[in-house]
Protein backbone atom coordinates (compact mmCIF):
# COMPACT_ATOMS: atom_id res chain seq x y z
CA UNK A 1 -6.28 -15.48 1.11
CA UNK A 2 -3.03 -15.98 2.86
CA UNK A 3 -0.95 -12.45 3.06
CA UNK A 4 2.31 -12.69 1.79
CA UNK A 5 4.30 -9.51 2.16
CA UNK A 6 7.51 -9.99 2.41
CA UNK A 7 9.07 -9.16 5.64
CA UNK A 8 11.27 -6.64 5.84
CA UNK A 9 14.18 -5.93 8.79
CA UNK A 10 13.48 -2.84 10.46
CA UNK A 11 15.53 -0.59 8.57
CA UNK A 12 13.28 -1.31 5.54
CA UNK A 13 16.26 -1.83 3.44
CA UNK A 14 16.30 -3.67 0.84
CA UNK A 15 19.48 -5.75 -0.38
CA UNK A 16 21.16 -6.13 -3.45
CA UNK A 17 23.33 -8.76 -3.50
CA UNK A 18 26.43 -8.66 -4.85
CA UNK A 19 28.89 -11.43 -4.08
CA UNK A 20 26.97 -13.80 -6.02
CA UNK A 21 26.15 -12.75 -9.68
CA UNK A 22 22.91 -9.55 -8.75
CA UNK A 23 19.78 -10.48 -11.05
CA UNK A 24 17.32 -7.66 -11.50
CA UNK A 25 14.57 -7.25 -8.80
CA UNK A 26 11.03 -5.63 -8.20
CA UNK A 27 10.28 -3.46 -5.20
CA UNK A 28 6.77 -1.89 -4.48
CA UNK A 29 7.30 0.99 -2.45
CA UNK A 30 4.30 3.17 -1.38
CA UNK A 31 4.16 7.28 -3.13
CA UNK A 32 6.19 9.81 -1.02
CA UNK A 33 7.53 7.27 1.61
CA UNK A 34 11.52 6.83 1.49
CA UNK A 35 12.94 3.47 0.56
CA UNK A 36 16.53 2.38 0.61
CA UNK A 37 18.82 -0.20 -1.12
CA UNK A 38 22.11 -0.83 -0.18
CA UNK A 39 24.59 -3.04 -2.02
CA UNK A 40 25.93 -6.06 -0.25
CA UNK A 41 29.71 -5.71 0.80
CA UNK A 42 29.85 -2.71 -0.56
CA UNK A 43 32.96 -1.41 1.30
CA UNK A 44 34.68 -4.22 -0.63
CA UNK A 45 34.13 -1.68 -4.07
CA UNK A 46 35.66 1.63 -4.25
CA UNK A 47 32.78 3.13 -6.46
CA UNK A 48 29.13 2.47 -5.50
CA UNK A 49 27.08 3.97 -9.23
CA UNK A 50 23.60 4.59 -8.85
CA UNK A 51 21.20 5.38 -11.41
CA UNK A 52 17.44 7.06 -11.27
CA UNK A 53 15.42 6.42 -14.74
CA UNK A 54 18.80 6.35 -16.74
CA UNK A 55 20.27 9.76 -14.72
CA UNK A 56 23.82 9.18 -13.27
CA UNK A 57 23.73 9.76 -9.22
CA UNK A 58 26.47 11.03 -7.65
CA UNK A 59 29.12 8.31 -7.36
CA UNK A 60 29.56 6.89 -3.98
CA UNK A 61 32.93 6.35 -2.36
CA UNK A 62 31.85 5.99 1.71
CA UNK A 63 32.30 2.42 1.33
CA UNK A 64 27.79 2.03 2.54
CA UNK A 65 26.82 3.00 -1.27
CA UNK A 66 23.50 3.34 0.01
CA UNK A 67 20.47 4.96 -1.87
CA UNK A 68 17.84 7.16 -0.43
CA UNK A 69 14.87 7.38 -2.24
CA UNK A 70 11.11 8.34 -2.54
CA UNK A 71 9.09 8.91 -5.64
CA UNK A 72 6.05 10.98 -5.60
CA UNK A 73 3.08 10.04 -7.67
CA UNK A 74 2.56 12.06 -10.94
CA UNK A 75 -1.14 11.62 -10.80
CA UNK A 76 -2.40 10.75 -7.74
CA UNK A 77 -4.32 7.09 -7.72
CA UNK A 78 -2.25 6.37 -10.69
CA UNK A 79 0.86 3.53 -10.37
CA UNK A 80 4.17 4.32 -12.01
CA UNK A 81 7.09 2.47 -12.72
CA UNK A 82 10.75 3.58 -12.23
CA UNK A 83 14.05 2.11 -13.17
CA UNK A 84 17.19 2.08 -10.34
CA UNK A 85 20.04 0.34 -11.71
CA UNK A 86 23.83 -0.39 -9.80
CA UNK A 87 26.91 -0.94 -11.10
CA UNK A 88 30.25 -1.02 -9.01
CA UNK A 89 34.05 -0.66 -9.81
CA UNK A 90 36.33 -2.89 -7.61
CA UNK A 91 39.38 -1.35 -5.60
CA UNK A 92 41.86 -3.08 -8.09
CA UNK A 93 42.02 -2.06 -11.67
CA UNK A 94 38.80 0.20 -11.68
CA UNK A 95 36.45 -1.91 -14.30
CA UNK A 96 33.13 -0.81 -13.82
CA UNK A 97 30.82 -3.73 -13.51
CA UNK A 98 27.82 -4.66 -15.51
CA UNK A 99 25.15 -2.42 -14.75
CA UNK A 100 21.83 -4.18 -12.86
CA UNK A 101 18.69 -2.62 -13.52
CA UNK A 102 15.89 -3.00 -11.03
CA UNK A 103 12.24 -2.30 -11.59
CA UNK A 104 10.10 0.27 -8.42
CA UNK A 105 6.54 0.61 -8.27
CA UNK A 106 5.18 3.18 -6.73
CA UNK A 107 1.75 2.29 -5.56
CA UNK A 108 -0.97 4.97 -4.29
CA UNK A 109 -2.03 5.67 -1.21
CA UNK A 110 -5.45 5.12 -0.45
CA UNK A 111 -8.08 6.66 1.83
CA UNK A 112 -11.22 4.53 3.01
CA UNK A 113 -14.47 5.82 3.68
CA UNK A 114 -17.69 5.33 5.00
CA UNK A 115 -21.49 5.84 3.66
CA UNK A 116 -24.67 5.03 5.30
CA UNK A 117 -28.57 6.14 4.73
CA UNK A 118 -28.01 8.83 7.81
CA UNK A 119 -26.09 9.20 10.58
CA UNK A 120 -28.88 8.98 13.34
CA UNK A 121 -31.67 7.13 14.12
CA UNK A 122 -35.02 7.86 15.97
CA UNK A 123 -34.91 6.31 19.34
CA UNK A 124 -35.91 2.17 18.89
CA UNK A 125 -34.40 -0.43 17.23
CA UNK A 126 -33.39 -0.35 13.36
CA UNK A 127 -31.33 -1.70 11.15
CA UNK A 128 -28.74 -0.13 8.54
CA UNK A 129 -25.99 -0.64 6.37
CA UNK A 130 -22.50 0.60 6.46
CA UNK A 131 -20.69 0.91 3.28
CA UNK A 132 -17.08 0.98 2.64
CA UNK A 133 -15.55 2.96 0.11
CA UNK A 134 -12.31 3.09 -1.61
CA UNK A 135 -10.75 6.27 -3.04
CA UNK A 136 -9.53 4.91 -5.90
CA UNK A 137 -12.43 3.46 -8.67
CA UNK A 138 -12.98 -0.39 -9.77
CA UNK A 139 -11.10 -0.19 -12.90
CA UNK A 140 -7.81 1.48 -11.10
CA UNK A 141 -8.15 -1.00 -8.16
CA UNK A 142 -8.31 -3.88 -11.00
CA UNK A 143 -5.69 -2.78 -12.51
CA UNK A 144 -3.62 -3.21 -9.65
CA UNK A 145 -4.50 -6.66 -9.66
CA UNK A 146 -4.07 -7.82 -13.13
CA UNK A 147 -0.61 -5.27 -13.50
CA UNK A 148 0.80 -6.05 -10.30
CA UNK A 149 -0.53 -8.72 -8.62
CA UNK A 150 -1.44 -6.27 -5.55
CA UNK A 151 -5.54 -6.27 -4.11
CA UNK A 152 -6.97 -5.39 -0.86
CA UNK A 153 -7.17 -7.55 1.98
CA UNK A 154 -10.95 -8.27 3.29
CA UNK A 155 -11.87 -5.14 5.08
CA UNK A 156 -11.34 -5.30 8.77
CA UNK A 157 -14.83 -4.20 10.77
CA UNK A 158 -14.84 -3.36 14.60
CA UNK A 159 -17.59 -2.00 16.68
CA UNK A 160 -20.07 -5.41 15.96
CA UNK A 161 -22.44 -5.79 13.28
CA UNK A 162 -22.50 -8.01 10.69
CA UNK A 163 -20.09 -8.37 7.79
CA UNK A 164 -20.50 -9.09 4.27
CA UNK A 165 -17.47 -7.96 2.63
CA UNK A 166 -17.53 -3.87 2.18
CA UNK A 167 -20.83 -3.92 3.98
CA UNK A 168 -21.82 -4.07 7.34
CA UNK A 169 -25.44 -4.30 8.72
CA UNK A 170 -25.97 -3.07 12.41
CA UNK A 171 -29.05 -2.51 14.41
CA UNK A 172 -27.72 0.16 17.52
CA UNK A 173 -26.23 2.70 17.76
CA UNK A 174 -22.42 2.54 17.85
CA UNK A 175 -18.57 4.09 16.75
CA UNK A 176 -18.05 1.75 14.03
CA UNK A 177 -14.14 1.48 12.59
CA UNK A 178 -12.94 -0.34 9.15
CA UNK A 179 -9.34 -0.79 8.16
CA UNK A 180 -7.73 -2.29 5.35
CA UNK A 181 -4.38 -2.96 3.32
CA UNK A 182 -2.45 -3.78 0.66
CA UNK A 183 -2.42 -7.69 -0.27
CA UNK A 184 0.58 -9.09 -2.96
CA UNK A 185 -1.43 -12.15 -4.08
CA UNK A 186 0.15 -15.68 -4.20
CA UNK A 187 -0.23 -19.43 -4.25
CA UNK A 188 -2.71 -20.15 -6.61
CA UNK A 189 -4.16 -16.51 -6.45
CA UNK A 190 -1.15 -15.43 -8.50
CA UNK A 191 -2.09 -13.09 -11.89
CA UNK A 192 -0.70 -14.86 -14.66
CA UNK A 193 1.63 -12.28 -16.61
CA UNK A 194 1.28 -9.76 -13.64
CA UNK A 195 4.50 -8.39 -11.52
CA UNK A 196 5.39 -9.96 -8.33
CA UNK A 197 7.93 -7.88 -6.14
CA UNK A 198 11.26 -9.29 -4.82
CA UNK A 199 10.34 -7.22 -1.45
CA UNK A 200 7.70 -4.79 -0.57
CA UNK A 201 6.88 -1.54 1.61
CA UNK A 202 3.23 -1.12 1.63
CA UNK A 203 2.49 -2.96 4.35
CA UNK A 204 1.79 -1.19 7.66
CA UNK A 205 3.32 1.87 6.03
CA UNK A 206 -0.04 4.45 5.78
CA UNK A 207 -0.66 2.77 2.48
CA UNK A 208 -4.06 2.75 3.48
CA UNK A 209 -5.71 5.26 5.41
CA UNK A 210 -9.16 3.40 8.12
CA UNK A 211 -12.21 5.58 8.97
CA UNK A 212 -14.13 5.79 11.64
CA UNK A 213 -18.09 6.64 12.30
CA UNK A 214 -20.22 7.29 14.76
CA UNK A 215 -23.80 6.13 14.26
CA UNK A 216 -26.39 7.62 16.79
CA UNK A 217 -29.96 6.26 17.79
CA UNK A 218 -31.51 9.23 19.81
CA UNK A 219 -33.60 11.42 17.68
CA UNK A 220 -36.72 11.69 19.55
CA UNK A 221 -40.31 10.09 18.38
CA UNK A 222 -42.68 12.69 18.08
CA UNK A 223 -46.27 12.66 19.69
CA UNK A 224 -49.53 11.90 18.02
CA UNK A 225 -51.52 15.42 19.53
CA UNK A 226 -54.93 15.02 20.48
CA UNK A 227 -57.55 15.86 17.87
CA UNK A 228 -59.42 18.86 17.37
CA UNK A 229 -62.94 18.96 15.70
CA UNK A 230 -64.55 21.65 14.54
């Protein structure tokens, strides 16, 4: 599957445009990492209006208008959706302008980690799997998918071995890495019904935490002693 994050500048900001008639948007922004949206042209407004989940911000008159935000999860592992909305009042005659209402999702931050049989071998060849796990279960990371149109990319395995999805089969002894991230699905992999964001900040943010594990091979073979008969 083809990623298609949307790139960013590198003042993650996102832009609200303004000149041209706004439309209401969809950001995914990751829990506890700051975002910011700035209007277009704002310094051409003498009032920038913000507003968190209905609550009034304090009105902005610097001529930037710019927003500062984070959100912080509720309960961890679980999405949420907030409402930001903007409305601005021009420098003549002071009419407020129709308020725009845009939709955040906070996603979770997720932690990746390993499983295997043991973590060292006797001294020879064998062969063992590597699992991957997620810290969040198969229902919430479905739900992801068919709410928001966001799954993980194929997990990313370094070290050698042999892939199969969230396993990897290896036969030595080795530091073996996975990493991972968040994937907004398009093309034909679109969710019917599900959100897809105007812009994103998930991506290469710490939304997803890689592991890394050392697997050892030199536990010693013990000796066959010699008989004794009585």
């Amino acid at each position: 599957m083809k990623k298609i994050i949307i790139s960013l500048c590198l003042s993650f900001m996102f832009i609200v445009a303004v000149f041209s008639e706004s439309k209401a948007n969809t950001y995914y922004v990751l829990d506890g990492q700051n975002f910011e949206l700035s209007p277009e042209g704002a310094s051409a407004f003498s009032s920038i209006l913000w507003y968190v989940d209905t609550q009034a911000l304090t009105t902005l008159t610097d001529g930037i208008g710019k927003l500062t935000k984070k959100f912080d999860l509720a309960v961890p592992g679980v999405s949420e959706e907030h409402k930001i909305s903007l409305g601005v009042i021009a420098s003549l005659g002071g009419c407020l302008s129709t308020v725009v209402e845009h939709t955040i999702v906070v996603l979770p931050k997720l932690t990746l980690s390993i499983t295997t049989p043991k973590d060292n071998f006797c001294v020879g060849a064998f062969s063992a799997d590597l699992t991957v796990n997620v810290s969040l279960d198969a229902t919430a990371l479905g739900l992801l998918k068919s709410k928001y149109n966001v799954a993980l990319a194929p997990f990313a395995w370094t070290g050698g071995g042999t892939a199969n999805g969230n396993i990897l089969t290896i036969n030595q002894a080795g530091n073996y890495s996975v990493a991972c991230d968040y994937l907004v699905l398009g093309g034909t992999d679109v969710i019917s019904g599900a959100l897809i964001p105007t812009a994103t900040k998930i991506i290469g943010q710490g939304a997803i935490t890689g592991i890394s594990k050392e697997i050892k091979n030199d536990l010693a073979i013990p000796v066959v002693t010699n008989l004794l008969f009585n």
